[in-house]
N, C-alpha and C. Protein backbone atom coordinates (compact mmCIF):
# COMPACT_ATOMS: atom_id res chain seq x y z
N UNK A 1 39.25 75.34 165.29
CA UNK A 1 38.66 76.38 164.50
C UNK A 1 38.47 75.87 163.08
N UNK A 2 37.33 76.08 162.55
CA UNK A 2 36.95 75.57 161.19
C UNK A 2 36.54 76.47 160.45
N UNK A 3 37.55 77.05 159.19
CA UNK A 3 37.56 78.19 158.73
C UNK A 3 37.37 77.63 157.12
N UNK A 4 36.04 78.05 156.81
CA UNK A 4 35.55 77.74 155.77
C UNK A 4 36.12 78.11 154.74
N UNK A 5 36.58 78.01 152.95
CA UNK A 5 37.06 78.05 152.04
C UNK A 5 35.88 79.09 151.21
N UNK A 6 36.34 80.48 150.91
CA UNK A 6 35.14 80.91 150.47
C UNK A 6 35.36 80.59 148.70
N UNK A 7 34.31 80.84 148.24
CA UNK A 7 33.87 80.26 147.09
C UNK A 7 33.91 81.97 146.29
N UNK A 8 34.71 81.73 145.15
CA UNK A 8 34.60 82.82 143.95
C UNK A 8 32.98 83.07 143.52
N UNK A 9 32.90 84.12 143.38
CA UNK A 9 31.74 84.03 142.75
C UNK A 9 31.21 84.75 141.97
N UNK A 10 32.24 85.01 141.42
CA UNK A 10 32.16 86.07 140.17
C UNK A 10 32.74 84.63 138.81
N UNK A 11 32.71 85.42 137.58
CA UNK A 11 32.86 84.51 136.14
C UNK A 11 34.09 83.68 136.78
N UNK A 12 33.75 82.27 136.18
CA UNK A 12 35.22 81.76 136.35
C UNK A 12 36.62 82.47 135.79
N UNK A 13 37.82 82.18 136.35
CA UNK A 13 38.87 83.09 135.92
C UNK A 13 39.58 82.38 134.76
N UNK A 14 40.19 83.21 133.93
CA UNK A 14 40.93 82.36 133.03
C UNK A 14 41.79 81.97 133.22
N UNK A 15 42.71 80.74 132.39
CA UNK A 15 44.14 79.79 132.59
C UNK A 15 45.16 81.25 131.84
N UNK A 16 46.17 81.13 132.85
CA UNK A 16 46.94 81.98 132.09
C UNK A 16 47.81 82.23 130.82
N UNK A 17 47.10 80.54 129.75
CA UNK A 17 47.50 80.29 128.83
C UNK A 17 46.37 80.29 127.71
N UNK A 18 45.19 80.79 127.87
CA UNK A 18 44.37 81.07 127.41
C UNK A 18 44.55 82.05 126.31
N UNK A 19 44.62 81.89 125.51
CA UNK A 19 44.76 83.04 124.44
C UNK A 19 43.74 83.26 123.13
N UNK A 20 42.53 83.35 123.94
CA UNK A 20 41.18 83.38 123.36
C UNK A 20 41.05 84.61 122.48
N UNK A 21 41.83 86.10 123.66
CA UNK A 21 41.90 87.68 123.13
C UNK A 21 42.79 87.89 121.92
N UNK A 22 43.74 86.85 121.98
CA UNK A 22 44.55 86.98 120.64
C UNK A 22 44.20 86.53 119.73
N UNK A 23 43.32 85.47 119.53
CA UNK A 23 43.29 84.73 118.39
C UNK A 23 41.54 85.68 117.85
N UNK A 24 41.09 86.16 118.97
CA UNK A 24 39.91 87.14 118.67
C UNK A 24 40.62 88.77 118.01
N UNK A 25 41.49 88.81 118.25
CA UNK A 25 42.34 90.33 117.89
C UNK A 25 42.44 90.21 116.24
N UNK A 26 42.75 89.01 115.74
CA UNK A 26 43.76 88.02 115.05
C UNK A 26 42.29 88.02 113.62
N UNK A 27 41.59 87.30 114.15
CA UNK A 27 40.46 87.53 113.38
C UNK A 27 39.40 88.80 113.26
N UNK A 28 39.86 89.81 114.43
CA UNK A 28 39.00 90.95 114.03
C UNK A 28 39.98 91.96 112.77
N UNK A 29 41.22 91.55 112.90
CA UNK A 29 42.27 91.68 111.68
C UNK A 29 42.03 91.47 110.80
N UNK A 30 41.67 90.66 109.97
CA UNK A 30 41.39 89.47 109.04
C UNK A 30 40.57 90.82 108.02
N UNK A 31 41.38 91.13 106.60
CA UNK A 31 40.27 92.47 105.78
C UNK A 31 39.82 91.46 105.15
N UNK A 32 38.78 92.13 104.08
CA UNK A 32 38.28 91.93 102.89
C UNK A 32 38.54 92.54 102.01
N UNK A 33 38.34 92.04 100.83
CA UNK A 33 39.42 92.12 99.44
C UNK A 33 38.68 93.70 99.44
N UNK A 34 37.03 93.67 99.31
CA UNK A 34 36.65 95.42 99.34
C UNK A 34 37.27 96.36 99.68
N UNK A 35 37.16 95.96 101.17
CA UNK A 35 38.47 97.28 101.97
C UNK A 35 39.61 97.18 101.87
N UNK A 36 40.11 96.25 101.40
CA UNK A 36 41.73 96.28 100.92
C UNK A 36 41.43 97.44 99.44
N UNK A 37 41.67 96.47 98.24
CA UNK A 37 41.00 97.80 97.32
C UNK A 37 40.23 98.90 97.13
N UNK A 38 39.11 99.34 97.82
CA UNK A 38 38.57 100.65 97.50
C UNK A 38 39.51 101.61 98.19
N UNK A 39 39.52 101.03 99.58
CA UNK A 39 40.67 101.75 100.75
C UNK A 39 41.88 102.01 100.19
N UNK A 40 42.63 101.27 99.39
CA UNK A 40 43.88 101.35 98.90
C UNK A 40 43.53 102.39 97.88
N UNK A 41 42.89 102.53 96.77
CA UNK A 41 42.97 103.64 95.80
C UNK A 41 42.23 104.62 96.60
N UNK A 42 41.29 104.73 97.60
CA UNK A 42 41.08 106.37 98.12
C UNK A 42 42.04 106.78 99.04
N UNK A 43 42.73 105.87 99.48
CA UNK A 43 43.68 106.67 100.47
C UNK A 43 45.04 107.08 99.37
N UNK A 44 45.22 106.11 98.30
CA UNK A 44 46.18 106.68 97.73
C UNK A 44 46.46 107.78 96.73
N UNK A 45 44.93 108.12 96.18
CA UNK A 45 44.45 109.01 95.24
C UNK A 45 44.33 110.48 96.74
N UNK A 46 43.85 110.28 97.89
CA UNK A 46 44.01 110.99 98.86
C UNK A 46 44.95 111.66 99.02
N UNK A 47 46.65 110.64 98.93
CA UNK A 47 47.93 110.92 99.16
C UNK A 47 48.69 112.11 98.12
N UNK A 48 48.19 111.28 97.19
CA UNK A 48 47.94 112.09 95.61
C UNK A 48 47.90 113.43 95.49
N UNK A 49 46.59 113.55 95.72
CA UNK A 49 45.79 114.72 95.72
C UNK A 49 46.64 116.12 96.56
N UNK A 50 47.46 115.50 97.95
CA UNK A 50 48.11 116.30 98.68
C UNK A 50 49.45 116.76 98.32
N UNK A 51 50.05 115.43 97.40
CA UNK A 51 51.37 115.79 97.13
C UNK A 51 51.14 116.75 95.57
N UNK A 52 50.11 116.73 94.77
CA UNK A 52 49.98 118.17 94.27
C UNK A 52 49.64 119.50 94.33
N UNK A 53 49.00 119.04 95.86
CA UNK A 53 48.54 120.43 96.20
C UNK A 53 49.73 121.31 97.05
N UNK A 54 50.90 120.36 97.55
CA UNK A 54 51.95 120.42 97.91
C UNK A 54 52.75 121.29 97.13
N UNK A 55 52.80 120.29 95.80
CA UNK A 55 54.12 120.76 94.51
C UNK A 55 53.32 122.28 93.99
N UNK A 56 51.85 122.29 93.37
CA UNK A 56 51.26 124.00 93.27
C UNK A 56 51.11 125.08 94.51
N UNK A 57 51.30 124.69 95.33
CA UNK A 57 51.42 125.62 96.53
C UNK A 57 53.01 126.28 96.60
N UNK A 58 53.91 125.06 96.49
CA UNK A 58 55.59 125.63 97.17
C UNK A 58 55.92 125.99 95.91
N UNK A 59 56.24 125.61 94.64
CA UNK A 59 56.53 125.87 93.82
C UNK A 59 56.15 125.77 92.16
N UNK A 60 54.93 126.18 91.95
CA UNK A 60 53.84 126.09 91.43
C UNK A 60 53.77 125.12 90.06
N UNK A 61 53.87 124.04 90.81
CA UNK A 61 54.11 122.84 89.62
C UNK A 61 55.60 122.97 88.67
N UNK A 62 56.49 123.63 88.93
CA UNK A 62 57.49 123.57 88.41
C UNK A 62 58.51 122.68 88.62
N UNK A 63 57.82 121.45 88.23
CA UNK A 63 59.32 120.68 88.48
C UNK A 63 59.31 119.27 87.54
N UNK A 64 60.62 118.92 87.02
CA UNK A 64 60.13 117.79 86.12
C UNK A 64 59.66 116.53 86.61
N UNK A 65 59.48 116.39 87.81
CA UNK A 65 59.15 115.61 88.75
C UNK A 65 57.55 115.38 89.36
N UNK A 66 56.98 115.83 88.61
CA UNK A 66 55.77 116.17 89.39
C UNK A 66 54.97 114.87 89.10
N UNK A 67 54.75 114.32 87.96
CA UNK A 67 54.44 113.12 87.84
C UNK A 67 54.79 111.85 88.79
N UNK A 68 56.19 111.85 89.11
CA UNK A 68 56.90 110.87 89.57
C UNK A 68 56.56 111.03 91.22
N UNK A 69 56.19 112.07 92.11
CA UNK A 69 56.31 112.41 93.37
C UNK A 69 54.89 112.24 93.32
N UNK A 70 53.98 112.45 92.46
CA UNK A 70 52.55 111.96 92.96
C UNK A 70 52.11 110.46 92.56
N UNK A 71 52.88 109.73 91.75
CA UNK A 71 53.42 108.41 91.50
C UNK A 71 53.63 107.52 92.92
N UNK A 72 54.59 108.54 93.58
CA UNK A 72 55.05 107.76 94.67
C UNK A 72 54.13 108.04 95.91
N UNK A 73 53.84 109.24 95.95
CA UNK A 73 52.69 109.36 97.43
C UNK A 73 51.66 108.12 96.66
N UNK A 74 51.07 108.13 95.86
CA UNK A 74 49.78 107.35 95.52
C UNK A 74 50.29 105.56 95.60
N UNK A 75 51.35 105.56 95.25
CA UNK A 75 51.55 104.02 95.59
C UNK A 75 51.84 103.83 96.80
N UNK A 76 52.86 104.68 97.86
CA UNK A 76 53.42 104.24 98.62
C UNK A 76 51.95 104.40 100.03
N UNK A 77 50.94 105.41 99.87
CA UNK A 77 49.72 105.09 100.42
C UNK A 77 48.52 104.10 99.97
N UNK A 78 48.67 103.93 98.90
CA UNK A 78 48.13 102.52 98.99
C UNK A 78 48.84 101.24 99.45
N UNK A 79 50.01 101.26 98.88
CA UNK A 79 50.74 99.83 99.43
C UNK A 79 50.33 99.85 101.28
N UNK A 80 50.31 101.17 101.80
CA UNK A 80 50.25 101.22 102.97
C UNK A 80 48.96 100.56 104.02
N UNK A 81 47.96 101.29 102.87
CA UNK A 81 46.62 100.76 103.59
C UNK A 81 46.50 99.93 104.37
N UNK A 82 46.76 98.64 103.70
CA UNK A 82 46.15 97.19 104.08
C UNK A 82 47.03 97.12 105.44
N UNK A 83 47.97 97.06 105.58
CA UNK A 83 49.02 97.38 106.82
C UNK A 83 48.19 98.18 108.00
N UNK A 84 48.21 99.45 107.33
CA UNK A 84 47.59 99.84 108.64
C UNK A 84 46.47 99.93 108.57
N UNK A 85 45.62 99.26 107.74
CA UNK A 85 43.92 98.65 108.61
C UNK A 85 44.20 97.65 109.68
N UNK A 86 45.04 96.07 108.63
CA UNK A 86 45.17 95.33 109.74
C UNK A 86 45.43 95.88 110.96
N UNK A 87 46.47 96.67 111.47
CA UNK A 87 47.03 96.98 112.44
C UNK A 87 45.55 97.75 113.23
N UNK A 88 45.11 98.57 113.01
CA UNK A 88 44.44 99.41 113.85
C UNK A 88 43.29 98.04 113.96
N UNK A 89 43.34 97.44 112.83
CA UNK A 89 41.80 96.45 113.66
C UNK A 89 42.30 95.66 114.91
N UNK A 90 43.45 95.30 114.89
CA UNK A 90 44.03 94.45 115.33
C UNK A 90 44.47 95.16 117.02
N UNK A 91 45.19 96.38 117.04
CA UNK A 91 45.44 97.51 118.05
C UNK A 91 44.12 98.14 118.63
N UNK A 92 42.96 98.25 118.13
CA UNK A 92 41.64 98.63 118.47
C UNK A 92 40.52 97.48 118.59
N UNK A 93 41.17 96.50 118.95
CA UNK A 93 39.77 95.46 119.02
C UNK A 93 39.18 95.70 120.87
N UNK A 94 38.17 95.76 120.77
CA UNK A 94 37.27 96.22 121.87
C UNK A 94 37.20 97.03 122.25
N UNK A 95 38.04 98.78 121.74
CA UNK A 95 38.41 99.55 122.40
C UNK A 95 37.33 100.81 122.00
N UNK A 96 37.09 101.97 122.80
CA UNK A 96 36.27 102.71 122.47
C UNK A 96 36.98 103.60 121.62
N UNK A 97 35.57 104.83 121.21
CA UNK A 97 35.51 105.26 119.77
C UNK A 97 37.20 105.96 119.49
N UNK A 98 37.19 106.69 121.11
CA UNK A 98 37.95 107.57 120.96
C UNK A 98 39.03 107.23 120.79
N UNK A 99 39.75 106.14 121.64
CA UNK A 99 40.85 105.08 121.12
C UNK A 99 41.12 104.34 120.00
N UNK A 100 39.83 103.94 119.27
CA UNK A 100 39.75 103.85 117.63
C UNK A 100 40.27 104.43 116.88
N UNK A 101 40.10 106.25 117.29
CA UNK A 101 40.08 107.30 116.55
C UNK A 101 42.06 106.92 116.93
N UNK A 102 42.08 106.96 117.80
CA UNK A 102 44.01 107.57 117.97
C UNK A 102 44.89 106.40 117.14
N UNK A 103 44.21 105.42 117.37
CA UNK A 103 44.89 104.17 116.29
C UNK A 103 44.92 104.63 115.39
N UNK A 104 43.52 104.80 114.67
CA UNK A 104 43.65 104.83 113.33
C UNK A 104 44.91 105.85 112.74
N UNK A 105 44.51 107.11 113.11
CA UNK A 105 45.68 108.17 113.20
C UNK A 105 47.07 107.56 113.16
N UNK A 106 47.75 107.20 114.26
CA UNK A 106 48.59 107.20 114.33
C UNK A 106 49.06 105.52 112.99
N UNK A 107 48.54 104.67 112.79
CA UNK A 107 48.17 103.66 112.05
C UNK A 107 48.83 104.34 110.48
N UNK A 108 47.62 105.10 110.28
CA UNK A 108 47.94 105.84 109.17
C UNK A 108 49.07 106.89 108.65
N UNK A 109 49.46 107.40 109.83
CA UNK A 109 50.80 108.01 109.69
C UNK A 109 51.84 107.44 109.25
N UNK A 110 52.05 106.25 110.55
CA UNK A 110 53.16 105.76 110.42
C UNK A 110 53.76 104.94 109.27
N UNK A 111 52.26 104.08 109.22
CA UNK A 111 52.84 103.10 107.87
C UNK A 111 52.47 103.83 106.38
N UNK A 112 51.81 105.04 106.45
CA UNK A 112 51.93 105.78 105.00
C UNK A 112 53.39 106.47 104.47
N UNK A 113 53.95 106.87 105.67
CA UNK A 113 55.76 107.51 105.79
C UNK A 113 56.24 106.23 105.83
N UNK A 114 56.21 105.59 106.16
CA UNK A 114 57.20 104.26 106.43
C UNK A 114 57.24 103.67 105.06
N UNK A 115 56.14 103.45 104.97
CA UNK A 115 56.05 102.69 103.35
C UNK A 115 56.81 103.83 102.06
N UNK A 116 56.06 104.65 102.51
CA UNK A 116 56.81 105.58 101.12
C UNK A 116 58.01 105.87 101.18
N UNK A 117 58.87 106.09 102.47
CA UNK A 117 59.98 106.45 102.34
C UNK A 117 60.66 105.00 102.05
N UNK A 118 60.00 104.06 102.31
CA UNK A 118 61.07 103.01 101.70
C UNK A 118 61.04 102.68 100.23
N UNK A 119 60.18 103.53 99.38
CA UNK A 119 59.74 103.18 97.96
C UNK A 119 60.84 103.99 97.87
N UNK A 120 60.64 105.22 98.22
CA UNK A 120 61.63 106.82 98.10
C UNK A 120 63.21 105.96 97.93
N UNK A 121 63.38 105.39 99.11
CA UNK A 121 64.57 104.97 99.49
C UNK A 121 65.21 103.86 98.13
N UNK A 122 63.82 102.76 97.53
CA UNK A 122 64.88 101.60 96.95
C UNK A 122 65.06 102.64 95.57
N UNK A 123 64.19 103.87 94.89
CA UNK A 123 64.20 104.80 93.70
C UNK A 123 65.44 105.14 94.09
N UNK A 124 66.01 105.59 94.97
CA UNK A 124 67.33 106.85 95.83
C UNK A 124 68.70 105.78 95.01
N UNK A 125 68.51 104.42 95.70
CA UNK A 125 69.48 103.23 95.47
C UNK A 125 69.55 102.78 94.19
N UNK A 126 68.38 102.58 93.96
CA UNK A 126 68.74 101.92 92.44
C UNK A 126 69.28 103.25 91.79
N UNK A 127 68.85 104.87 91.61
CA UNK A 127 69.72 105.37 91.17
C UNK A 127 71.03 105.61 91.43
N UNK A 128 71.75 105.35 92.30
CA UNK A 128 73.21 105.46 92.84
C UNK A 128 73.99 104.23 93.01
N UNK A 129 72.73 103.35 92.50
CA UNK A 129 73.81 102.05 92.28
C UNK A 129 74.68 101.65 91.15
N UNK A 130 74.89 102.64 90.12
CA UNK A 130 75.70 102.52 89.20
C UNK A 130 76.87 103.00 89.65
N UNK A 131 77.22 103.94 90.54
CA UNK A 131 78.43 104.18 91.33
C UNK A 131 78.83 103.35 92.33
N UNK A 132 77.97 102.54 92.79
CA UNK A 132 78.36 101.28 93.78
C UNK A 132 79.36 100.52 93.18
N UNK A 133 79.87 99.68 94.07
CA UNK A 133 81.13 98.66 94.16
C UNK A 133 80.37 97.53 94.04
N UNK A 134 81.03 96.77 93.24
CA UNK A 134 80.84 94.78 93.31
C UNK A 134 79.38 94.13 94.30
N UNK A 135 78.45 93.45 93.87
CA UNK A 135 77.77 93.27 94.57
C UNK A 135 78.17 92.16 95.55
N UNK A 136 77.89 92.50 97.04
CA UNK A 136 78.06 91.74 97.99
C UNK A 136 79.24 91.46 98.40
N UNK A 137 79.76 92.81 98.41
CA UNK A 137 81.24 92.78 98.87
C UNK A 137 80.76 93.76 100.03
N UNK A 138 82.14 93.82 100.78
CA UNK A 138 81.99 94.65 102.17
C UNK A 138 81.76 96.27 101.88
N UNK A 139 82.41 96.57 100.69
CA UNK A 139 82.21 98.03 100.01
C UNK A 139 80.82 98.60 99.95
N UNK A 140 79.92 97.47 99.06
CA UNK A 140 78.90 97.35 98.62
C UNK A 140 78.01 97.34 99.55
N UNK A 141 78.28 96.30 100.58
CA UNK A 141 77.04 96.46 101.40
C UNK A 141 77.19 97.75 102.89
N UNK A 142 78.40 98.87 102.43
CA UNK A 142 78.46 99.91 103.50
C UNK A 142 78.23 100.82 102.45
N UNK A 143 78.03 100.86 101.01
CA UNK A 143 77.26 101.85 99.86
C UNK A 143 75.60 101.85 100.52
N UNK A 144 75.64 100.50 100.23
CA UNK A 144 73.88 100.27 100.62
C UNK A 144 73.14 100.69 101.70
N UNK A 145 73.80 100.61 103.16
CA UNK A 145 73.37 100.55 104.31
C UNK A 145 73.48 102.30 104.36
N UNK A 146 74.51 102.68 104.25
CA UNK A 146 74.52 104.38 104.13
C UNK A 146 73.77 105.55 103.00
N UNK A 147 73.62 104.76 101.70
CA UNK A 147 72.68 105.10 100.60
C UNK A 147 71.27 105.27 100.75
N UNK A 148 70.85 103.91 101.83
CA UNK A 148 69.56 103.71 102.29
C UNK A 148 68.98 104.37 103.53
N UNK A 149 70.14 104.94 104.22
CA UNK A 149 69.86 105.45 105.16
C UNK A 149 69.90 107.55 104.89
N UNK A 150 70.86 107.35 104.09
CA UNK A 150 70.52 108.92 103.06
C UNK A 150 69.20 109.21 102.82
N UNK A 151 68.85 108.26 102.07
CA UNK A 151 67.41 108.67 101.41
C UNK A 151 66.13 108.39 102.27
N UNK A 152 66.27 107.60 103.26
CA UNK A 152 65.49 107.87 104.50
C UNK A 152 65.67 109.29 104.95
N UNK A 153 66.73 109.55 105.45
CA UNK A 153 67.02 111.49 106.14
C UNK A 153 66.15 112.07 105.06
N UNK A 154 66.75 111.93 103.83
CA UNK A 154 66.26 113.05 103.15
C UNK A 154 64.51 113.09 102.90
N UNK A 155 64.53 111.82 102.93
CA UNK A 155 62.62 111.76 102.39
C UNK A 155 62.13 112.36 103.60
N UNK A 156 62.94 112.08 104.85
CA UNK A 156 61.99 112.84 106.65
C UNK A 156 62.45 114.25 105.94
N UNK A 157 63.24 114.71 105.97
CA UNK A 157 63.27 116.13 105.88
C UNK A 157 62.36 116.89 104.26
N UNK A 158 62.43 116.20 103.47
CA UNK A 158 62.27 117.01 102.17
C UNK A 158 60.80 116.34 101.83
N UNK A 159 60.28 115.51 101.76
CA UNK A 159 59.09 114.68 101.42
C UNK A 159 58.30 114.23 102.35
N UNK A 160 58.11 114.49 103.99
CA UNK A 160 57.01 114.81 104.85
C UNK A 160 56.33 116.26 104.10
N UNK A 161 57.03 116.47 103.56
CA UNK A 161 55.93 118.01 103.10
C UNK A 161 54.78 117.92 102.25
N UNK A 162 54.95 116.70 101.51
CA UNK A 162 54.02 116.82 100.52
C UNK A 162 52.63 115.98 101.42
N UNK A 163 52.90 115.75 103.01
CA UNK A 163 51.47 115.54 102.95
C UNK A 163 50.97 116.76 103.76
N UNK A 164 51.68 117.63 103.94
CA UNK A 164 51.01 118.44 104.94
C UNK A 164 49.77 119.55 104.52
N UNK A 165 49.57 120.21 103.36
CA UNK A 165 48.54 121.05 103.05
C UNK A 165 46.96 120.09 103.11
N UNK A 166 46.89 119.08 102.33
CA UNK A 166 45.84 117.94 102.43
C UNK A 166 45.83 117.03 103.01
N UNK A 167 46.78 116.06 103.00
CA UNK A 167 47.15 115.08 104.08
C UNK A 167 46.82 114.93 105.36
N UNK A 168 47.21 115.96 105.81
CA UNK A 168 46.95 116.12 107.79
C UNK A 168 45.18 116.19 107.69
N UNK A 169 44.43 116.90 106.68
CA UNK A 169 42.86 116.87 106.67
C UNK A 169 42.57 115.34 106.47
N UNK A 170 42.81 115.27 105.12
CA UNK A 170 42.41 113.37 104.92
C UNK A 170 42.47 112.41 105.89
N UNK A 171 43.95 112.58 106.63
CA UNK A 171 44.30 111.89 108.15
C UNK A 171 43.44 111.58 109.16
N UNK A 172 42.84 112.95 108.98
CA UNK A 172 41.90 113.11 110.40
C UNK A 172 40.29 112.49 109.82
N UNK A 173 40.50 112.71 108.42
CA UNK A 173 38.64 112.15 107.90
C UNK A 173 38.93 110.47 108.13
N UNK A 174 39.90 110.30 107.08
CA UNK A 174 40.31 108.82 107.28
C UNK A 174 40.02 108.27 108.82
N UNK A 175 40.86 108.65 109.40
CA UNK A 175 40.70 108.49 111.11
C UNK A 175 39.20 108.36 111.76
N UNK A 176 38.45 109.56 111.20
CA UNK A 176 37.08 110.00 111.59
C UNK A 176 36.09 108.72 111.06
N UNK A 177 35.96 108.40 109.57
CA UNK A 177 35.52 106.91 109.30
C UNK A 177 36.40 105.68 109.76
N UNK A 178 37.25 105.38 109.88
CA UNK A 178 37.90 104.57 110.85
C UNK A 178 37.02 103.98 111.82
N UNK A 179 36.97 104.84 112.87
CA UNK A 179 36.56 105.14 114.10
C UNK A 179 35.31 104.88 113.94
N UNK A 180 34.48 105.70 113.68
CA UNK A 180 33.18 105.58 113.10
C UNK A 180 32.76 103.91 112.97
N UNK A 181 32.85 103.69 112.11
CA UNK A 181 32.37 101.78 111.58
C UNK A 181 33.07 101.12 112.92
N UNK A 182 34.42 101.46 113.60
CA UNK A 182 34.65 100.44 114.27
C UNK A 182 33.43 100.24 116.02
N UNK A 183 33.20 98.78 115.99
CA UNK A 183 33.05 98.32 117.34
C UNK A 183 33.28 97.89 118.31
N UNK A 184 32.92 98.53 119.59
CA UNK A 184 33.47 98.36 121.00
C UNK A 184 32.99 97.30 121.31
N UNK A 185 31.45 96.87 120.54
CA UNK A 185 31.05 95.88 121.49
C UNK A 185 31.83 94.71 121.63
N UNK A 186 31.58 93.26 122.43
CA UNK A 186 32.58 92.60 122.41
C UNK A 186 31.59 91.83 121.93
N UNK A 187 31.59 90.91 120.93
CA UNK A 187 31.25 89.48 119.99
C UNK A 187 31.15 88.73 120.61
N UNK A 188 30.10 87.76 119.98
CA UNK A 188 30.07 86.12 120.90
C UNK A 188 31.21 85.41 121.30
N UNK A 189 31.65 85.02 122.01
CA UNK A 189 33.09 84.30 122.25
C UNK A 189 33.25 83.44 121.78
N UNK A 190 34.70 82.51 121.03
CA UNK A 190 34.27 81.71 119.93
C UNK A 190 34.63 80.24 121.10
N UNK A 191 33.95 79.60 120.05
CA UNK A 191 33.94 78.23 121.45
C UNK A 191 34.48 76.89 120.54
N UNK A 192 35.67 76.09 120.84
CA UNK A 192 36.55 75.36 120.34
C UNK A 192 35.92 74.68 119.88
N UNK A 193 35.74 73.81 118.87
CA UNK A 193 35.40 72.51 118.74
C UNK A 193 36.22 71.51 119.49
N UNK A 194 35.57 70.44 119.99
CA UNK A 194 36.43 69.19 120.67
C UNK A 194 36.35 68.13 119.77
């Protein structure tokens, strides 16, 4: 019996060490100084904008703080930006609109809270580090680890608020241009030099 070898005949398959999609992910990552900066001051003037509409809504600008808390939403969403562009370009490369859209979102959430509460957090420390113990002693570094982890709790509980009256809108526009500019199509494939 002579049982012929059938022949593939669809695209050749790839080596399973091929890592063409990553290094394409890698460079659809890659910002420009534009969208790093314009992006960074509208999303952070964005952040801004919410954490006063925050402080005149709950307690109508009464606080000596009001400067300093829209200080920190506006830096700690810009520092954020560039983070989570890379990321969503990088998490959304080839993917459709609607999956664009959930990156971006979730992109923007995470590393706008993440970032700020760790600004929140080193402000929390450096003020309570005059009651700290000896630096880099065992005291010191269970002040730190518990100090830092205080002002994390407290920024989730007390300072998620200031993005919620504007914030959650911006989120979703942000998200909405996101999405928007990004493309599904897939690009020429890049081809090695030998």
């Amino acid at each position: 019996m002579n049982n012929p070898v059938k022949r593939h005949k669809g695209p050749t398959p790839k080596p399973a060490n091929d890592n063409s999609n990553l290094r394409d992910r890698f460079e659809a990552a890659r910002l420009e100084w534009r969208d790093v900066v314009y992006g960074s001051i509208g999303w952070g003037a964005a952040m801004a904008l919410s954490a006063q509409a925050w402080l005149w809504l709950s307690m109508g600008a009464v606080t000596s703080h009001y400067w300093n808390l829209t200080a920190l939403a506006f830096c700690g969403a810009a520092l954020a930006w560039p983070m989570s562009l890379a990321a969503f370009r990088f998490i959304a490369f080839r993917r459709a609109r609607e999956a664009a859209f959930a990156t971006a979102f979730i992109c923007l959430t995470v590393f706008t809270i993440g970032v700020t509460s760790l600004m929140f957090a080193i402000v929390y420390r450096n003020f309570y580090a005059q009651w700290h113990g000896d630096t880099f002693t065992k005291l010191w570094l269970y002040q730190l680890v518990f100090t830092t982890a205080s002002a994390l709790y407290q920024f989730a509980v007390q300072g998620v608020r200031l993005y919620l009256p504007l914030g959650v809108i911006f989120l979703f526009g942000a998200s909405y241009l996101l999405a928007s500019r990004h493309s599904a199509a897939k690009p020429a494939k890049t081809v090695p030099i030998a």
